[in-house]
Protein backbone atom coordinates (compact mmCIF):
# COMPACT_ATOMS: atom_id res chain seq x y z
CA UNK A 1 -41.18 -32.24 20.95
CA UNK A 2 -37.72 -33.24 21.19
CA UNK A 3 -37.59 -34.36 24.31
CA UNK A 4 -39.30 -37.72 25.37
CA UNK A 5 -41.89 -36.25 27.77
CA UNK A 6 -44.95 -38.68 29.85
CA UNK A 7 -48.28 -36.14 30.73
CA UNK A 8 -51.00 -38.12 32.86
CA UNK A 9 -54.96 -36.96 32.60
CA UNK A 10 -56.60 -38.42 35.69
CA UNK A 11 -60.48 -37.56 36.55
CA UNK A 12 -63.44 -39.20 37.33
CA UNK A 13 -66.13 -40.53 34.97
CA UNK A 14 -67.68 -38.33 32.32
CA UNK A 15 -65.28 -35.51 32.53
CA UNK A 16 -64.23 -35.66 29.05
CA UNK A 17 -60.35 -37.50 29.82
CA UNK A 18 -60.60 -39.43 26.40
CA UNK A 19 -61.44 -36.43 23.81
CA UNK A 20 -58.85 -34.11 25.24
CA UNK A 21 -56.07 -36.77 26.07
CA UNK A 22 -56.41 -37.69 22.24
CA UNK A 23 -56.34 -34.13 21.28
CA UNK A 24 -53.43 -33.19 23.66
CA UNK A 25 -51.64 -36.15 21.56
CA UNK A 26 -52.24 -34.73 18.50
CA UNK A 27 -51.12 -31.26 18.98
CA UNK A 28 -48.06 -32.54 20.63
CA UNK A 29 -47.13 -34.94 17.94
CA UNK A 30 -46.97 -37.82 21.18
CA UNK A 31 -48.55 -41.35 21.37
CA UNK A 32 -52.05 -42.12 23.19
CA UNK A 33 -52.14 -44.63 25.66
CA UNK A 34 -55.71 -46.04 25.80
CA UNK A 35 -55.42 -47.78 28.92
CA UNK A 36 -58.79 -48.80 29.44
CA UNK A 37 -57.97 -50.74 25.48
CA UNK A 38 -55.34 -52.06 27.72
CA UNK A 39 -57.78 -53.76 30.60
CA UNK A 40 -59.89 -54.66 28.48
CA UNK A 41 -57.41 -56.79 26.00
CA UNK A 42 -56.63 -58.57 29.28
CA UNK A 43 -60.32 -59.57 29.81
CA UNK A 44 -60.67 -60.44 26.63
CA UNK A 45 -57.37 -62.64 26.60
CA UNK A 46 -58.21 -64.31 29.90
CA UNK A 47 -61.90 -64.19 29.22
CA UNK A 48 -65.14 -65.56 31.53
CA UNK A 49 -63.13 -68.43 33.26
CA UNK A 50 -60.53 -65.97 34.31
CA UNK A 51 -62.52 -65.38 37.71
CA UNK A 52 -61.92 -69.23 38.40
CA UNK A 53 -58.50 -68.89 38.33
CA UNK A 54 -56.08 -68.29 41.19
CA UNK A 55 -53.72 -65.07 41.00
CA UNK A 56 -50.48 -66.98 40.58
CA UNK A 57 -52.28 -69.16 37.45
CA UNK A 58 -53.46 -65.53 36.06
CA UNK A 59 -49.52 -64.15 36.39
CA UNK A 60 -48.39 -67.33 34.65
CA UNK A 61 -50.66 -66.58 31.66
CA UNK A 62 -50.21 -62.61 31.91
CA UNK A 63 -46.47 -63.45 31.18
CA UNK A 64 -47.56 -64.45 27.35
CA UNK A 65 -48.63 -60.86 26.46
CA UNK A 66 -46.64 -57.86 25.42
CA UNK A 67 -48.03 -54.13 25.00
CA UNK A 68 -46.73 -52.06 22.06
CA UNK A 69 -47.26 -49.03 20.67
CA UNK A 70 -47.14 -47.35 17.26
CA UNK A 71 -48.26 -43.90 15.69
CA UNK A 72 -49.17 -40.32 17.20
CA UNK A 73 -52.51 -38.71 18.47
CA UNK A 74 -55.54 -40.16 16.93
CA UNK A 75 -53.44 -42.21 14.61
CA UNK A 76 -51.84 -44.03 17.67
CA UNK A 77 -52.18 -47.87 17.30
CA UNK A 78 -52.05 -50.03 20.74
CA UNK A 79 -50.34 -53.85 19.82
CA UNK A 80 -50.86 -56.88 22.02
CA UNK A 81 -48.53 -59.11 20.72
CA UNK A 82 -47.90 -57.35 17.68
CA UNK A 83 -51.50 -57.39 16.32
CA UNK A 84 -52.93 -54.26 16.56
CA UNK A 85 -56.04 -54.28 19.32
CA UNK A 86 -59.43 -53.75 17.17
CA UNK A 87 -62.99 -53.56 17.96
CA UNK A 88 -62.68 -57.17 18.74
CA UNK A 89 -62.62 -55.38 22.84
CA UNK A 90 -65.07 -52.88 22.41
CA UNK A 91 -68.52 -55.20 23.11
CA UNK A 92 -70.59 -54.72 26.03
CA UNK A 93 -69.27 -58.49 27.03
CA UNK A 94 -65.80 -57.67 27.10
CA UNK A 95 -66.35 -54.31 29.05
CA UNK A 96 -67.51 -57.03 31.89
CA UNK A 97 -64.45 -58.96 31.59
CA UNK A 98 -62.85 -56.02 32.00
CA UNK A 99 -64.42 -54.65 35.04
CA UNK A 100 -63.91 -57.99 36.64
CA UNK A 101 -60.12 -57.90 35.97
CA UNK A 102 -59.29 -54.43 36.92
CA UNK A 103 -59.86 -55.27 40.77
CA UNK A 104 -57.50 -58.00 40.26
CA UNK A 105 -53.97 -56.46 42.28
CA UNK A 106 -51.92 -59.44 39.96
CA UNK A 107 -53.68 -57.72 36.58
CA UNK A 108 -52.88 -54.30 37.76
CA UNK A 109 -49.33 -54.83 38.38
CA UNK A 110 -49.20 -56.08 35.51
CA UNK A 111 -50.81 -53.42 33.68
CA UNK A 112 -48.42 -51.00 35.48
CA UNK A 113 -45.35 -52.83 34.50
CA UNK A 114 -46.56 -52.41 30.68
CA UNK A 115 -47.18 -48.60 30.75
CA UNK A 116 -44.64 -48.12 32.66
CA UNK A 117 -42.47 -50.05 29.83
CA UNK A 118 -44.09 -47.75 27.12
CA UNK A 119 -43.45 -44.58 28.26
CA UNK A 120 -39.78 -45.54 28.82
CA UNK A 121 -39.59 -45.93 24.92
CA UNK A 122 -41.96 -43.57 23.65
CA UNK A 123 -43.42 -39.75 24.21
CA UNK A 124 -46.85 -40.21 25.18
CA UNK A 125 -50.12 -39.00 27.25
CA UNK A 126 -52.03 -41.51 29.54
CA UNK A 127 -55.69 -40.62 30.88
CA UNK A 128 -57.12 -42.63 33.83
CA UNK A 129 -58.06 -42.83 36.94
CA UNK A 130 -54.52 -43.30 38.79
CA UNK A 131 -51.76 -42.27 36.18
CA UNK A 132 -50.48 -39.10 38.27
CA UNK A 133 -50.76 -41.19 41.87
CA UNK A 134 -50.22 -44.81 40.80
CA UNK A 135 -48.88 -45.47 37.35
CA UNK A 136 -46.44 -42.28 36.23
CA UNK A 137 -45.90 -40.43 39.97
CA UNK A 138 -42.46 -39.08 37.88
CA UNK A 139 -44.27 -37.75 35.21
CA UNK A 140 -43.46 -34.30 33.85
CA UNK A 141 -47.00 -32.61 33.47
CA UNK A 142 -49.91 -34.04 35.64
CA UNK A 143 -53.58 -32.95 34.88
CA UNK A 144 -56.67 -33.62 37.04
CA UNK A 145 -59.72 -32.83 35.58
CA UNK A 146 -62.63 -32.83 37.80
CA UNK A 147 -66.70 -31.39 37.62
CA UNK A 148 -69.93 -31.51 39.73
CA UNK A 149 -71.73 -34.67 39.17
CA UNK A 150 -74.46 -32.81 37.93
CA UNK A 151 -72.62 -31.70 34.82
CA UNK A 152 -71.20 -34.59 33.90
CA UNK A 153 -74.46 -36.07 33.97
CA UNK A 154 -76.02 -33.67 31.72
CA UNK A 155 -72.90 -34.48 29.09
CA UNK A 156 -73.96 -37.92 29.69
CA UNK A 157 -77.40 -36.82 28.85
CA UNK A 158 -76.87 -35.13 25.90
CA UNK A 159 -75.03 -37.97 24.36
CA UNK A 160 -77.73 -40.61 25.16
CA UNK A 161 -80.09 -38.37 23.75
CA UNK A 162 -77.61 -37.84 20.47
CA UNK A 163 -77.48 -41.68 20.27
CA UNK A 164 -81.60 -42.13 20.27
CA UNK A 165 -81.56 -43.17 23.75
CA UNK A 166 -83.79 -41.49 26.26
CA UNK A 167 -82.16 -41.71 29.40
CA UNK A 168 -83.40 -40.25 33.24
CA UNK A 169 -81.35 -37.41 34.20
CA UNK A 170 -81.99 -38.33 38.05
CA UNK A 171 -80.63 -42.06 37.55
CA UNK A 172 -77.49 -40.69 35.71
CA UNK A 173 -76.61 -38.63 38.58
CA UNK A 174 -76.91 -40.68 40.84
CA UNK A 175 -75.28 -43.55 39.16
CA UNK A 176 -72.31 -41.13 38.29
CA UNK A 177 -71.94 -40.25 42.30
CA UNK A 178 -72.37 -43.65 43.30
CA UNK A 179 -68.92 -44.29 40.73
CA UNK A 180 -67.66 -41.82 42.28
CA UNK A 181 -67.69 -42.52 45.42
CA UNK A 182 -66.19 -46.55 44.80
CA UNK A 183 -63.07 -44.78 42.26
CA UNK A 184 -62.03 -42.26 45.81
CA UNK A 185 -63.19 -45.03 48.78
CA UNK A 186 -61.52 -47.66 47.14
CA UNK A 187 -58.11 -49.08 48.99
CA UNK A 188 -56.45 -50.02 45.81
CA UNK A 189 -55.42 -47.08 43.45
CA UNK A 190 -58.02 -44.32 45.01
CA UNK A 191 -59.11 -41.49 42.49
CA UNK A 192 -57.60 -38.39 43.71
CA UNK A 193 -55.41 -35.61 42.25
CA UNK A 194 -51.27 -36.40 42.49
CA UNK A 195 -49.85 -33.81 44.69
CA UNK A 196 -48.04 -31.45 41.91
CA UNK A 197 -50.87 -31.94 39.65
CA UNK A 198 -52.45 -29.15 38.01
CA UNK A 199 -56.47 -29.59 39.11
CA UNK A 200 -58.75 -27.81 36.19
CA UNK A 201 -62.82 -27.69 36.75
CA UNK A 202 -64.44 -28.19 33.78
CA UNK A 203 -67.73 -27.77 35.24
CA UNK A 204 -67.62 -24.20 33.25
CA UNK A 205 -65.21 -24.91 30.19
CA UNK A 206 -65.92 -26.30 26.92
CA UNK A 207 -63.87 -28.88 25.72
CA UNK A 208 -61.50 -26.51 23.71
CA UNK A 209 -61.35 -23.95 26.93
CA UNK A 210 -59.73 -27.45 28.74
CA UNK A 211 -57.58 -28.43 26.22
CA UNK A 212 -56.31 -24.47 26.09
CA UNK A 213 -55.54 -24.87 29.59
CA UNK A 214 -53.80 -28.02 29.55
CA UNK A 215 -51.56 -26.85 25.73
CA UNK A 216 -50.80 -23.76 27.82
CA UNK A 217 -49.49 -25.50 30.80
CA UNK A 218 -47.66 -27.80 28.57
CA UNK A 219 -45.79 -25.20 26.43
């Protein structure tokens, strides 16, 4: 695409943002922004002691890190620093450090300078919670994808049971409506569709159907 172009994927948990936003970057030809890689480099940098600190201590050390980004669709590599980001951040630990940073307002300024910074230089496609609201409210195309807690559960389900797991259909949905109701209550960055965003239920659509709707709304 010859013009530099920013397309936000918001939705709640289990709606399939991931698969399709890295998809949508391929077929475009346009970067991936992981931004949950993103949160949870920060953890990882900062690590356990980081809930000791005070928020003007954690802005003094957020200043010593720099986001990058490199590639196209699945090939897209995230930098922090210049080293690429590896599976160093993807362990159960640093998922907590994570979590604990992302309520942090200093972190997620931070955060929303960086992305912010990288779609300035770069085409790309950001999935989330609050890119349409929060993040890229100028972007050109805004999704929201969205589908009955009861369906995203059974995804859920089917991928537990995939992995050898044998997980309680019951205490996923209710665990997935109890996220769902922190991500919209929440004062800071509240999940809800941007205003001009194009809202697609996937309660009914297979992953391709979505990411038909999305390519057609694009092109």
């Amino acid at each position: 695409m010859a013009d530099r172009i920013t397309v936000t994927l918001d939705g709640p948990a289990g709606v399939g943002k991931t698969t399709l936003a890295r998809n949508v970057a391929k077929k475009l030809g346009i970067a991936y922004m992981d931004t949950g890689a993103m949160f949870r480099s920060i953890g990882w940098k900062l690590g356990k002691e980081a809930e000791k600190l005070t928020p003007a201590e954690i802005e003094q050390r957020l200043t010593a890190f720099e986001f990058s980004l490199s590639g196209a669709g699945a090939k897209t590599i995230l930098y922090l620093n210049g080293t690429p980001v590896g599976d160093e951040i993807r362990t159960e630990e640093v998922a907590l450090m994570a979590s604990a940073v992302a309520t942090l307002p200093v972190v997620r300024t931070f955060l929303k300078a960086n992305q912010q910074k990288l779609a300035a230089q770069v085409s790309l496609i950001a999935e989330g919670r609050d890119m349409g609201t929060v993040v890229f409210p100028e972007a050109r195309y805004k999704f929201f994808l969205d589908a009955t807690p009861e369906e995203r559960a059974r995804r859920r389900y089917d991928q537990l049971i995939a992995a050898g797991e044998t997980p309680d259909m019951k205490e996923l949905t209710e665990q997935i409506r109890k996220r769902d109701h922190q991500d919209r209550s929440r004062v800071v960055a509240p999940l809800r569709p941007a205003d001009d965003a194009i809202i697609i239920d996937t309660t009914d659509l297979d992953i391709e159907g979505v990411f038909a709707a999305i390519i057609s709304n694009i092109q």
